[in-house]
PDB file of N, CA and C in Angstrom:
ATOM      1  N   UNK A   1     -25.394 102.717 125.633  1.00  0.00           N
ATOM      2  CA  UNK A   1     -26.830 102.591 125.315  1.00  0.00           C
ATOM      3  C   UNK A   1     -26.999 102.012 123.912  1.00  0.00           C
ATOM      4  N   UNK A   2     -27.928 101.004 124.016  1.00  0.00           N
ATOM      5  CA  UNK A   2     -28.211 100.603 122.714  1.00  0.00           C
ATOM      6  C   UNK A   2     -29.043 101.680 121.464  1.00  0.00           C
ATOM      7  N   UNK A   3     -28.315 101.702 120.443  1.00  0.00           N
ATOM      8  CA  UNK A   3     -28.420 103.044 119.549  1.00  0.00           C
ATOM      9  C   UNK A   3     -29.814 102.212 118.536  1.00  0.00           C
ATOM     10  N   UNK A   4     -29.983 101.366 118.248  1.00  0.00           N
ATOM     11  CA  UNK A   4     -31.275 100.388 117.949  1.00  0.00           C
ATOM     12  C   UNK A   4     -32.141 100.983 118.130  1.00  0.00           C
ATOM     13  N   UNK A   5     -32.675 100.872 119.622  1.00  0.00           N
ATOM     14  CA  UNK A   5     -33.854 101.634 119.594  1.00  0.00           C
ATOM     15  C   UNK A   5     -33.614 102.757 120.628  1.00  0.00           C
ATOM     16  N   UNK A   6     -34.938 103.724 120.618  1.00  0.00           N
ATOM     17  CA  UNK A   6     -35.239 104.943 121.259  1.00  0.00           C
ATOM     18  C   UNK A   6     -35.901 104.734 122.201  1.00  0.00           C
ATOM     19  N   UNK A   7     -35.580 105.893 123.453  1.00  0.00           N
ATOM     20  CA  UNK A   7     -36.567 105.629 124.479  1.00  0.00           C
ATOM     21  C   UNK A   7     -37.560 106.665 124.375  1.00  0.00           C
ATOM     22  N   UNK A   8     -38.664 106.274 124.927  1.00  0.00           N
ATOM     23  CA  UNK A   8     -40.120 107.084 124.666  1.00  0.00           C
ATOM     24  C   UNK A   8     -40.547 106.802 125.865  1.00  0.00           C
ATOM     25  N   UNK A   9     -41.253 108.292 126.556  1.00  0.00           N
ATOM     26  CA  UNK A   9     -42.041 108.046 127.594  1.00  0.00           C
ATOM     27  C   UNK A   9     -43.770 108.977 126.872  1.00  0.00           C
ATOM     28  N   UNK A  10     -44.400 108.360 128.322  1.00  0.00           N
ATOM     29  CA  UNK A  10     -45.889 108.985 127.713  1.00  0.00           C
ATOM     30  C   UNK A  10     -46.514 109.249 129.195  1.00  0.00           C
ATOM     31  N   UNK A  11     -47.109 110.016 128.785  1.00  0.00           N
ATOM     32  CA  UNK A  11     -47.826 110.278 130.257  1.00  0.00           C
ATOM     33  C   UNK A  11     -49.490 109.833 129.987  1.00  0.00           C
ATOM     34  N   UNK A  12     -49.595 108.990 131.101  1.00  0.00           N
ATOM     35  CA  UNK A  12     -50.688 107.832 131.371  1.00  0.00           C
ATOM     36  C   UNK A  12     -51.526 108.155 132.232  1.00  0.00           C
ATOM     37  N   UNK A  13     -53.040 108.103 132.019  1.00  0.00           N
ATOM     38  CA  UNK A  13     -54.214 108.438 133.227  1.00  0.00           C
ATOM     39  C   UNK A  13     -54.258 107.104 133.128  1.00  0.00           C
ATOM     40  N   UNK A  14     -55.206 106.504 134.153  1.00  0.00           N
ATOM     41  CA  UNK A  14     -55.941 104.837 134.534  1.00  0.00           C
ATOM     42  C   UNK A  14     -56.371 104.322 134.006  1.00  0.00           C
ATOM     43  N   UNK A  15     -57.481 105.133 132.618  1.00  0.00           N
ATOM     44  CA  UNK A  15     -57.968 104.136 131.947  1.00  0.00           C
ATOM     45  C   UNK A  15     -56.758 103.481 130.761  1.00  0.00           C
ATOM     46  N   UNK A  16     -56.269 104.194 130.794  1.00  0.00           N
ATOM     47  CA  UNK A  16     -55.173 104.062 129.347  1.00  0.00           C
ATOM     48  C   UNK A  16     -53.783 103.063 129.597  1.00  0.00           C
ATOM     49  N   UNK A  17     -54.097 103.349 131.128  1.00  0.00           N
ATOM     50  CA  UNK A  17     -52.677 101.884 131.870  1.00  0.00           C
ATOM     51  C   UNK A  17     -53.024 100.550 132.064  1.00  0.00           C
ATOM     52  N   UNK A  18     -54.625 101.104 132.347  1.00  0.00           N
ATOM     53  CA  UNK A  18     -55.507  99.812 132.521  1.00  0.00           C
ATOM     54  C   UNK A  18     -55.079  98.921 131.380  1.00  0.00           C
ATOM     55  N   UNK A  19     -55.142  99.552 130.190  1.00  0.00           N
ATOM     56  CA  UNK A  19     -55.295  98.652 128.864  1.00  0.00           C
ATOM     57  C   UNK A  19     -54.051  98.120 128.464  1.00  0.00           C
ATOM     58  N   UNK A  20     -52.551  98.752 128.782  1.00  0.00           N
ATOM     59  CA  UNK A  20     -51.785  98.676 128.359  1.00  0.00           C
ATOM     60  C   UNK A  20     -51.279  97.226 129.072  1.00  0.00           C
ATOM     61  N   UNK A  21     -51.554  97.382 130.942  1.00  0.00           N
ATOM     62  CA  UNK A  21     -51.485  96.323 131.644  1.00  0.00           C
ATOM     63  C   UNK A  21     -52.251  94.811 131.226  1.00  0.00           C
ATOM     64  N   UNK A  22     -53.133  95.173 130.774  1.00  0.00           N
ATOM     65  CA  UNK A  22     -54.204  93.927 130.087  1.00  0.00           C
ATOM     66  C   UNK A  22     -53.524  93.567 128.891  1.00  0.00           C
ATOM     67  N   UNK A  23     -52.526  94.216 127.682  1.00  0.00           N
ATOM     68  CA  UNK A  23     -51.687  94.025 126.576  1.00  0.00           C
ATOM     69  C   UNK A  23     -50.603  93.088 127.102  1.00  0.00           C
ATOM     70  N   UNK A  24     -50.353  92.498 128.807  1.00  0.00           N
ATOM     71  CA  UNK A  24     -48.945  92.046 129.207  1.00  0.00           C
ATOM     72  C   UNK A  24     -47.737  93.165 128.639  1.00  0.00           C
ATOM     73  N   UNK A  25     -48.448  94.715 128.670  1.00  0.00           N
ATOM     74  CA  UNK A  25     -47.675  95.638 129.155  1.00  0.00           C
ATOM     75  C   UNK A  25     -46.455  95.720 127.533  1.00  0.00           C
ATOM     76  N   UNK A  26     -47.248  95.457 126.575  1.00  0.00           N
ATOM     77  CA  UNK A  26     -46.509  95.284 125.434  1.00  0.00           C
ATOM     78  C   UNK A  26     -47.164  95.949 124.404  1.00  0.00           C
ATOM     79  N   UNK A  27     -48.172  96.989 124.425  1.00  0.00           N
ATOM     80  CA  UNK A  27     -48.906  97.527 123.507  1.00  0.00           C
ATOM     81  C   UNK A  27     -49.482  98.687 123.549  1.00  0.00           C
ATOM     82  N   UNK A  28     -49.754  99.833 123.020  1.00  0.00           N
ATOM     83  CA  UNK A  28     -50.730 100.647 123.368  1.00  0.00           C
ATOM     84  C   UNK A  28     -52.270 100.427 122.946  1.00  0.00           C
ATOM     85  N   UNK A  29     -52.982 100.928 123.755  1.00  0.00           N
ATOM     86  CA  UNK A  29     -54.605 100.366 123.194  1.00  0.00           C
ATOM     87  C   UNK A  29     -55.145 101.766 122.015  1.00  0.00           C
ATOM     88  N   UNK A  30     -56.008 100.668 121.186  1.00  0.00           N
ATOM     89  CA  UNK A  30     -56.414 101.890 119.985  1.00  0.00           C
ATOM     90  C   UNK A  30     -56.824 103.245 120.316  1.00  0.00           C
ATOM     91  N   UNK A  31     -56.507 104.292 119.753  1.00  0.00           N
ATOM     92  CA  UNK A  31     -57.295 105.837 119.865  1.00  0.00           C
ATOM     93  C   UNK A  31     -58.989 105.218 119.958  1.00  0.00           C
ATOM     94  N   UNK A  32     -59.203 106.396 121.152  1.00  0.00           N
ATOM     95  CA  UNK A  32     -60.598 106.798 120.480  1.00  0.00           C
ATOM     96  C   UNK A  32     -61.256 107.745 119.774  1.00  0.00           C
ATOM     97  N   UNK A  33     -62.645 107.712 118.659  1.00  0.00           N
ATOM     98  CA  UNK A  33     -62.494 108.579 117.747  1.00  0.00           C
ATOM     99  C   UNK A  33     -62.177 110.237 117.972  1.00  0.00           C
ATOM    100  N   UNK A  34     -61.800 110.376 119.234  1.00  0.00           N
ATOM    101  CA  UNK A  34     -61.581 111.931 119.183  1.00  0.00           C
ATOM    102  C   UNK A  34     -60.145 112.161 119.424  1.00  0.00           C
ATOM    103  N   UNK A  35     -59.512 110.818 119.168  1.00  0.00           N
ATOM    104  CA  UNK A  35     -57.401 110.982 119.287  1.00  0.00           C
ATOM    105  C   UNK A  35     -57.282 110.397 118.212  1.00  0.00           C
ATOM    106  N   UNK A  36     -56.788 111.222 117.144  1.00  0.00           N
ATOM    107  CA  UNK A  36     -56.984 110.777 115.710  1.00  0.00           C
ATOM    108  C   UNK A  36     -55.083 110.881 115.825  1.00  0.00           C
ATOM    109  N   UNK A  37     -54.270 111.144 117.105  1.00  0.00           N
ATOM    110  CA  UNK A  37     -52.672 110.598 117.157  1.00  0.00           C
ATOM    111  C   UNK A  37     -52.307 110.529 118.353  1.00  0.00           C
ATOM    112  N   UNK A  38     -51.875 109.498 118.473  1.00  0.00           N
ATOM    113  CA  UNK A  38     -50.558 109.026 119.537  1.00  0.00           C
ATOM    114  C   UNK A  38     -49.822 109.637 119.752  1.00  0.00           C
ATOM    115  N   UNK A  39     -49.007 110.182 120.707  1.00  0.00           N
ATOM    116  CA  UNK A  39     -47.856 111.194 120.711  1.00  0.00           C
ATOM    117  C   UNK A  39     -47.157 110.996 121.946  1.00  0.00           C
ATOM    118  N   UNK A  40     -46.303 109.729 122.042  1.00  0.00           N
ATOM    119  CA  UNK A  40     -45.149 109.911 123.072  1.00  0.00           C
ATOM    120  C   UNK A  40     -44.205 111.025 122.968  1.00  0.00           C
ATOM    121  N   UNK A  41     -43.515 111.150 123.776  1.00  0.00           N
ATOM    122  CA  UNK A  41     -42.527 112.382 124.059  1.00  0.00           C
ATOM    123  C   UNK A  41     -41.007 112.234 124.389  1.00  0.00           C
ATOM    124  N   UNK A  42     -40.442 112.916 123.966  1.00  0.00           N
ATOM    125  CA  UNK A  42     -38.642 112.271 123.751  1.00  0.00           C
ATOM    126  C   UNK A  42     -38.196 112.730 125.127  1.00  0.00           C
ATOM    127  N   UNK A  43     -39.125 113.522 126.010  1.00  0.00           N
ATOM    128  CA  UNK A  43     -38.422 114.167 127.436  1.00  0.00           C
ATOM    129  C   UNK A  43     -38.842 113.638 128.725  1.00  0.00           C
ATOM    130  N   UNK A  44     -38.574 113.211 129.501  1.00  0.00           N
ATOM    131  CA  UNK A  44     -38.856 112.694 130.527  1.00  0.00           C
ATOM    132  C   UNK A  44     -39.381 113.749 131.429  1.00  0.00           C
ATOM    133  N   UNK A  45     -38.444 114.879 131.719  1.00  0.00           N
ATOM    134  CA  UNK A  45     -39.559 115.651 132.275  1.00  0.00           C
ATOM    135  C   UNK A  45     -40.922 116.586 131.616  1.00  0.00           C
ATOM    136  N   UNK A  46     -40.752 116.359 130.565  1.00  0.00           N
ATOM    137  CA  UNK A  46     -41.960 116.974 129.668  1.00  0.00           C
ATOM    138  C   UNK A  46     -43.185 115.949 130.039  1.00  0.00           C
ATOM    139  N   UNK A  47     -42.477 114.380 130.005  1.00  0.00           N
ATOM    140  CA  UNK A  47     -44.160 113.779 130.486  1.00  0.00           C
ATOM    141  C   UNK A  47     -44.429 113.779 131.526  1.00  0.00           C
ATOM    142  N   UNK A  48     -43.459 113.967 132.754  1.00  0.00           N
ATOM    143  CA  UNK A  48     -43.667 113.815 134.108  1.00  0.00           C
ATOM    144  C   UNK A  48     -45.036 115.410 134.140  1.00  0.00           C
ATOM    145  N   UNK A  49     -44.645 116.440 133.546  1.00  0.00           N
ATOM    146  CA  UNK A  49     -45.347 117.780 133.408  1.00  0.00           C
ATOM    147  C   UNK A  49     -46.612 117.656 133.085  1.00  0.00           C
ATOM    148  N   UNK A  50     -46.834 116.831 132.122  1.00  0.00           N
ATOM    149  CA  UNK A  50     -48.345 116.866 131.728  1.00  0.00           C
ATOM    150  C   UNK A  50     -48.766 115.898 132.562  1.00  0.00           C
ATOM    151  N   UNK A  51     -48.317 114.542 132.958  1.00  0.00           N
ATOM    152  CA  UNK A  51     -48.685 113.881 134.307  1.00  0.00           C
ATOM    153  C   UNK A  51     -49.089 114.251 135.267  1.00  0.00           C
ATOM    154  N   UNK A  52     -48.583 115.498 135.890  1.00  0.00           N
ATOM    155  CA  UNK A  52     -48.743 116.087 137.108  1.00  0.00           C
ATOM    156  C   UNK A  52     -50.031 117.224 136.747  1.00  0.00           C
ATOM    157  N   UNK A  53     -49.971 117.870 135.795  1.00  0.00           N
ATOM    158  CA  UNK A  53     -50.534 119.294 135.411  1.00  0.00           C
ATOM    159  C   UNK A  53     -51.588 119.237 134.747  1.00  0.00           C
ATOM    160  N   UNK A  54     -52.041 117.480 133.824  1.00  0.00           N
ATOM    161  CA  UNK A  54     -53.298 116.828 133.290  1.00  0.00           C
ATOM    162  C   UNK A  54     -54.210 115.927 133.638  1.00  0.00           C
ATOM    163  N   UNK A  55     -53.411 115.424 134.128  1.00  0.00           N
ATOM    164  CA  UNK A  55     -53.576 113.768 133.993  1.00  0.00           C
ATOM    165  C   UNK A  55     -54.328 113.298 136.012  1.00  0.00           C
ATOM    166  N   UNK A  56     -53.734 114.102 136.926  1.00  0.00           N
ATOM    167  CA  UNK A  56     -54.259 114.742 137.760  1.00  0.00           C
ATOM    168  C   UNK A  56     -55.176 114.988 138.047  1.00  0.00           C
ATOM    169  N   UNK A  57     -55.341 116.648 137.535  1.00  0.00           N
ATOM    170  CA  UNK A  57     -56.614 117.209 137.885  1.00  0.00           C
ATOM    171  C   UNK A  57     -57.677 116.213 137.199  1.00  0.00           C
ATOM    172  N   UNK A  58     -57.570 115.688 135.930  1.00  0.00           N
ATOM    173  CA  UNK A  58     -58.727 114.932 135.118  1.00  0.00           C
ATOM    174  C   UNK A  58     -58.964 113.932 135.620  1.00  0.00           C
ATOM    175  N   UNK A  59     -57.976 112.947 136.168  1.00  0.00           N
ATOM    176  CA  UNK A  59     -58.453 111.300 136.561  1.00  0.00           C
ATOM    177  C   UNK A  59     -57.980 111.023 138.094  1.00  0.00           C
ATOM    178  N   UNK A  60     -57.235 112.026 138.544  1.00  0.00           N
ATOM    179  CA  UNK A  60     -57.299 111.773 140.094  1.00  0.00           C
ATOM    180  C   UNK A  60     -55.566 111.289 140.176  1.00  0.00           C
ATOM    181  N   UNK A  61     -55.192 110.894 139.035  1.00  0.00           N
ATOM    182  CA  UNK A  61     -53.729 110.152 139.547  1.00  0.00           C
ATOM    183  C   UNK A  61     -53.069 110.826 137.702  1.00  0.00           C
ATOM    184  N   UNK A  62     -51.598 110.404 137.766  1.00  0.00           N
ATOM    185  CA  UNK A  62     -51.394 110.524 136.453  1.00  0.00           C
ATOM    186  C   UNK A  62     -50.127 110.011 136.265  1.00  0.00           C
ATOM    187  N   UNK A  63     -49.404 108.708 135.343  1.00  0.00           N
ATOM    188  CA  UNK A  63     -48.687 108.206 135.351  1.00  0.00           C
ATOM    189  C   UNK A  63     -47.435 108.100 134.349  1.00  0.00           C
ATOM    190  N   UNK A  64     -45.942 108.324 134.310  1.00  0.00           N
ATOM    191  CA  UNK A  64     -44.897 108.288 133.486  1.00  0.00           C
ATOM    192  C   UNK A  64     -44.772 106.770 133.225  1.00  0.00           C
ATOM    193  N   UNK A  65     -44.964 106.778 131.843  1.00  0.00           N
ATOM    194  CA  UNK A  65     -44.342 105.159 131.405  1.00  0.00           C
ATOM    195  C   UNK A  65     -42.945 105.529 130.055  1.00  0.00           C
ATOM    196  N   UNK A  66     -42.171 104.358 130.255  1.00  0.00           N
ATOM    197  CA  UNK A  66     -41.102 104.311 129.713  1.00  0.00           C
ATOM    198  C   UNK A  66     -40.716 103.112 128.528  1.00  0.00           C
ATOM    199  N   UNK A  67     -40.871 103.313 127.661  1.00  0.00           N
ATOM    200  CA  UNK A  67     -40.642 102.149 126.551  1.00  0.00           C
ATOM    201  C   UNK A  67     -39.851 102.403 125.584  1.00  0.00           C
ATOM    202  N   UNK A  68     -38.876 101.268 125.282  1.00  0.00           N
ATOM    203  CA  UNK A  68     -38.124 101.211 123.995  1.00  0.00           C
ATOM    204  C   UNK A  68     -39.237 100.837 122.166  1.00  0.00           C
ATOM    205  N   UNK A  69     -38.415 101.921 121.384  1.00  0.00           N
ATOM    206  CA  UNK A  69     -39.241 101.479 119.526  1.00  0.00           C
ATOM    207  C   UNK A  69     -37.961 101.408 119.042  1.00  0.00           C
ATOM    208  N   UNK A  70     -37.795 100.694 118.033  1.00  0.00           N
ATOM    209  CA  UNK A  70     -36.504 100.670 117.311  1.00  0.00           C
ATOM    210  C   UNK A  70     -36.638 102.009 116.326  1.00  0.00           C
ATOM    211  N   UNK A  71     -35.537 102.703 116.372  1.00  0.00           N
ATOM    212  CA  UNK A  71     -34.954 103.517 116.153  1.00  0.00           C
ATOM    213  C   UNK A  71     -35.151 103.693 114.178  1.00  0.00           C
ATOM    214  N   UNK A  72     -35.039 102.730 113.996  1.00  0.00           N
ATOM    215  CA  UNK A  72     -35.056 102.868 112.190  1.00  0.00           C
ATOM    216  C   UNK A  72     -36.397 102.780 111.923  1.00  0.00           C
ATOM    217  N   UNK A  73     -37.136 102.042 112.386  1.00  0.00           N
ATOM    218  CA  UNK A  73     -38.756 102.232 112.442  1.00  0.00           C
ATOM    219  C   UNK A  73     -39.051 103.903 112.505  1.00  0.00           C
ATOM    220  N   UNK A  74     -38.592 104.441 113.653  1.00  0.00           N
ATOM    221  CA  UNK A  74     -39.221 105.989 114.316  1.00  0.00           C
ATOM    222  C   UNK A  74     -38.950 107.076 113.202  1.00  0.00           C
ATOM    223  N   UNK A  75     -37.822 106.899 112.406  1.00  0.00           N
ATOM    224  CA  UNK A  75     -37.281 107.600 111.329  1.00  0.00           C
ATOM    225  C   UNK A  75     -38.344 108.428 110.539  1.00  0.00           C
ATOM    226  N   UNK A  76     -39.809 106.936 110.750  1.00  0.00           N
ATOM    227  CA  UNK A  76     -41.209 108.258 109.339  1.00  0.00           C
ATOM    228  C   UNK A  76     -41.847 109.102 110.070  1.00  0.00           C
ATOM    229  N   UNK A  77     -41.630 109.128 111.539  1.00  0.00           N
ATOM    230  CA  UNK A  77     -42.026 110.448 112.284  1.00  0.00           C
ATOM    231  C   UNK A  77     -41.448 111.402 112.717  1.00  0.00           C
ATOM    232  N   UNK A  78     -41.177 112.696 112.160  1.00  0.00           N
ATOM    233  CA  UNK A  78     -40.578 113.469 112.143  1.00  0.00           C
ATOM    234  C   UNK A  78     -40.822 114.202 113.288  1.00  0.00           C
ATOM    235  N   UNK A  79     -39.871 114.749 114.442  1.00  0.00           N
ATOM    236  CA  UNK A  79     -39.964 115.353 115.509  1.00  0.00           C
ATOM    237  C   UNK A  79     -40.541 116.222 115.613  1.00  0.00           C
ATOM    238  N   UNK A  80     -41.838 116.237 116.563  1.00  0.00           N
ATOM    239  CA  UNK A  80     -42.318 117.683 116.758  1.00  0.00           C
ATOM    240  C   UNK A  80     -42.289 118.828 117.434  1.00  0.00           C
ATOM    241  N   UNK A  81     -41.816 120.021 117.566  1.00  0.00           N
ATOM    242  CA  UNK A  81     -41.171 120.506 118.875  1.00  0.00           C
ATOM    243  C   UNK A  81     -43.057 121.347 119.266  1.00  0.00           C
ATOM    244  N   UNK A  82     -43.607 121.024 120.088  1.00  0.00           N
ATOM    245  CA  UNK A  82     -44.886 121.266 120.388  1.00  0.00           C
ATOM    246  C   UNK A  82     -44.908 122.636 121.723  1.00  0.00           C
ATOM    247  N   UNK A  83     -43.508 123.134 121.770  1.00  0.00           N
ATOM    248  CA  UNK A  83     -43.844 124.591 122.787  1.00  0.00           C
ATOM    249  C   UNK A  83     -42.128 124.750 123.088  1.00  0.00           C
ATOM    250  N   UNK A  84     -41.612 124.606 123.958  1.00  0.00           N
ATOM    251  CA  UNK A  84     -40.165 124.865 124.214  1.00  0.00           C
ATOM    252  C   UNK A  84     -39.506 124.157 123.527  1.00  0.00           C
ATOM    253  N   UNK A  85     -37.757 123.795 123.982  1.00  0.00           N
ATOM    254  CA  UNK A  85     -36.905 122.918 122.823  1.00  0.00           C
ATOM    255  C   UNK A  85     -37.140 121.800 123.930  1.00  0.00           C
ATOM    256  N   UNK A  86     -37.541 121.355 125.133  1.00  0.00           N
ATOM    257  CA  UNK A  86     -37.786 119.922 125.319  1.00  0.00           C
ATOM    258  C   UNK A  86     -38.817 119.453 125.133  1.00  0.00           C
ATOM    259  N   UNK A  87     -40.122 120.423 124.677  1.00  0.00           N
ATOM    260  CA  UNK A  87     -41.246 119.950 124.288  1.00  0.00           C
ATOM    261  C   UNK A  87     -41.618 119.298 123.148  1.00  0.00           C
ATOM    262  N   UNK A  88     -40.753 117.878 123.504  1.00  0.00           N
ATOM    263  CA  UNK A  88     -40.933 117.708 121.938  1.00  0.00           C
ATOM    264  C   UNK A  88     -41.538 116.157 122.004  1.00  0.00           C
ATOM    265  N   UNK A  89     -42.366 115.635 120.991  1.00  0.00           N
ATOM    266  CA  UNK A  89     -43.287 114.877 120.458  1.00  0.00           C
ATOM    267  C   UNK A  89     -43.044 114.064 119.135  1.00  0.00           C
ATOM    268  N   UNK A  90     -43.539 112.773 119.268  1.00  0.00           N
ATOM    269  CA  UNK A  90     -43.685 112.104 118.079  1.00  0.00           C
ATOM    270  C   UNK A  90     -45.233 112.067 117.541  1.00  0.00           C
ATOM    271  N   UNK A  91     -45.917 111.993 116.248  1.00  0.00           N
ATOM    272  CA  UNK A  91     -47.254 111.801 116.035  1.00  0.00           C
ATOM    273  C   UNK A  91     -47.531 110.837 115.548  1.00  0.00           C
ATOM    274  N   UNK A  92     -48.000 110.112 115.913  1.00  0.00           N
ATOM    275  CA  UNK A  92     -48.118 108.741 115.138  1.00  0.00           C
ATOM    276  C   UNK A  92     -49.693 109.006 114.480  1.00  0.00           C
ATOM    277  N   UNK A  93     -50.016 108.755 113.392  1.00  0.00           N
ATOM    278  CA  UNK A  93     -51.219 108.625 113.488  1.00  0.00           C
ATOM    279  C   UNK A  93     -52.028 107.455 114.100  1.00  0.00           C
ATOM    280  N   UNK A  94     -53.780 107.116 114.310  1.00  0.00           N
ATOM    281  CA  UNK A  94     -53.957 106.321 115.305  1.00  0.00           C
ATOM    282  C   UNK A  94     -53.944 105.171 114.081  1.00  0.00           C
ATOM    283  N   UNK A  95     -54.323 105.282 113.094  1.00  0.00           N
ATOM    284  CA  UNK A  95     -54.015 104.113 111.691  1.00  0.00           C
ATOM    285  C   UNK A  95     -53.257 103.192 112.436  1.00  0.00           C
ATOM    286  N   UNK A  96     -51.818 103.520 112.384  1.00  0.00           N
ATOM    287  CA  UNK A  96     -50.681 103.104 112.573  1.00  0.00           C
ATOM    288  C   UNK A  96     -50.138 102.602 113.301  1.00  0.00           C
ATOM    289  N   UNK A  97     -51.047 102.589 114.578  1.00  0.00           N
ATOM    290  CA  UNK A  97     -50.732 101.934 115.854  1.00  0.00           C
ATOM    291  C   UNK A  97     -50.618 100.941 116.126  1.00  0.00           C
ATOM    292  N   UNK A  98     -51.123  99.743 115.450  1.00  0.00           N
ATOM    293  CA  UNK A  98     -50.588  98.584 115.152  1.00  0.00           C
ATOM    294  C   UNK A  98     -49.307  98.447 114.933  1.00  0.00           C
ATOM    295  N   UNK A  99     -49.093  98.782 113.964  1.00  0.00           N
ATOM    296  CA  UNK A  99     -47.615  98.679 113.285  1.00  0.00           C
ATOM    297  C   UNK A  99     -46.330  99.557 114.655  1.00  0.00           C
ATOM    298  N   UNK A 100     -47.346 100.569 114.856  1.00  0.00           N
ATOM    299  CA  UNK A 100     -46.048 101.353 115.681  1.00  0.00           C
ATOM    300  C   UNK A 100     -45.762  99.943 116.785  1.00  0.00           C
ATOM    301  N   UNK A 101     -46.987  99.801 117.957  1.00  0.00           N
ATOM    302  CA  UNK A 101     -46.615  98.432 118.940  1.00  0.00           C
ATOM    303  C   UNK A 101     -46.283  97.249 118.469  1.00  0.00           C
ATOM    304  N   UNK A 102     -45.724  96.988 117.175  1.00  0.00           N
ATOM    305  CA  UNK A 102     -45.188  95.886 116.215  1.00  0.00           C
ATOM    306  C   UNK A 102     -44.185  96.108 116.166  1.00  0.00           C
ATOM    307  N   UNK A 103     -43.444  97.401 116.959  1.00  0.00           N
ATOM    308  CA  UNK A 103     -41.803  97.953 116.895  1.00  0.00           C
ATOM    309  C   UNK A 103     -41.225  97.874 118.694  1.00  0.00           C
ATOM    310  N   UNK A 104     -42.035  98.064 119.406  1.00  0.00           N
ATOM    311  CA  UNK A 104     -41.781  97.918 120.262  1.00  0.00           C
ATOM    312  C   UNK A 104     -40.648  97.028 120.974  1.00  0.00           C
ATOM    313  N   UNK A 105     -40.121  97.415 121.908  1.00  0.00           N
ATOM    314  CA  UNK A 105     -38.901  96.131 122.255  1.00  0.00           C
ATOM    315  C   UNK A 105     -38.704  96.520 123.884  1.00  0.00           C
ATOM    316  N   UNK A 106     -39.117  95.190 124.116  1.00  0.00           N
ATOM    317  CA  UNK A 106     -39.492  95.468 125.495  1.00  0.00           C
ATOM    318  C   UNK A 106     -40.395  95.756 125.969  1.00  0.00           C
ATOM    319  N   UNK A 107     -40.736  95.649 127.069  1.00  0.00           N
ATOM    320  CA  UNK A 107     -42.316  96.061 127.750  1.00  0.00           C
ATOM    321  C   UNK A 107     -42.109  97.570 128.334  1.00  0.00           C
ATOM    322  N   UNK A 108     -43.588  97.948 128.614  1.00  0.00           N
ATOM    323  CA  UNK A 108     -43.834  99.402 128.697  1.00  0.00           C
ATOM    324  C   UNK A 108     -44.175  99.315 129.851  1.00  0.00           C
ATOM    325  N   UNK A 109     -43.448 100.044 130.761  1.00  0.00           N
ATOM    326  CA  UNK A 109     -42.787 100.168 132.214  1.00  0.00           C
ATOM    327  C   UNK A 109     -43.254 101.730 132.858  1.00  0.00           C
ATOM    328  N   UNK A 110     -44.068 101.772 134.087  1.00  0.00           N
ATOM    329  CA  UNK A 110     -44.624 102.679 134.775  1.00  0.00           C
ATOM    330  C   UNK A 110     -43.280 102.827 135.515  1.00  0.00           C
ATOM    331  N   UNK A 111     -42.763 104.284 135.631  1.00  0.00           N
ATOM    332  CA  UNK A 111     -41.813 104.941 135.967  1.00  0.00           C
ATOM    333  C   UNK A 111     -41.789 106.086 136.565  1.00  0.00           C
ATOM    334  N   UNK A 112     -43.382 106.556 136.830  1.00  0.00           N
ATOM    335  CA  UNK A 112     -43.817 107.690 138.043  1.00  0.00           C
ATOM    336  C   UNK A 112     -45.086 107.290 137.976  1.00  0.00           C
ATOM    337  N   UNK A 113     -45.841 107.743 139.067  1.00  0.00           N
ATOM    338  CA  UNK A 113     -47.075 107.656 139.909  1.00  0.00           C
ATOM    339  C   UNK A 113     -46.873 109.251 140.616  1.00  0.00           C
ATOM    340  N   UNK A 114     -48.446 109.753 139.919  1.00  0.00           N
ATOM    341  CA  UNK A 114     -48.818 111.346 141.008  1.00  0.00           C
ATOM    342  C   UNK A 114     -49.914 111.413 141.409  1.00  0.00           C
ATOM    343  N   UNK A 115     -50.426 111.283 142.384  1.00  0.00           N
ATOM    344  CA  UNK A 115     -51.497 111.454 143.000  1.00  0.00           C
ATOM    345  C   UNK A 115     -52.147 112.835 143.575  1.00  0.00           C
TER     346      UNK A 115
END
């Protein structure tokens, strides 16, 4: 595995894939003013969890996406462990989100669907 960059998944409702798909699948779209951070997740089944258990009941469907950030970039966000030891999180603030999808490598790839 390339040690460069990190893999990050996020768990995705429709409107938020919508946008990413309209980016040619290379960006996240800005917070709105009441997500003042971004927070992909270092566990795959941690996002599949809130996919199924949020993302669901709220929008009817709820989706795992999978994307590479380079690794020396991710370094100013310090890991967050947000409930168990796989519950764990990056925070980006929403400032920064530019710069964070300016690290990106590779496109951001839907990797579960729950209906």
């Amino acid at each position: 595995m390339d040690q460069s960059t990190t893999v990050l998944w996020r768990p995705t409702g429709p409107e938020e894939l919508e946008l990413v798909r309209e980016s040619g699948w290379h960006a996240w779209p800005p917070r709105l003013p009441e997500q003042p951070i971004f927070y992909p997740v270092l566990d795959e089944e941690y996002a599949i969890k809130i996919a199924r258990e949020w993302n669901v009941p709220h929008h009817g469907v709820g989706y795992v996406t999978r994307f590479r950030v380079e690794s020396e970039f991710l370094r100013r966000y310090p890991v967050q462990q947000a409930g168990g030891r796989t519950i764990l999180e990056l925070w980006v603030p929403a400032e920064e989100l530019d710069e964070f999808n300016a690290h990106l490598v590779g496109p951001i790839e839907v990797v579960h669907e729950f209906r």
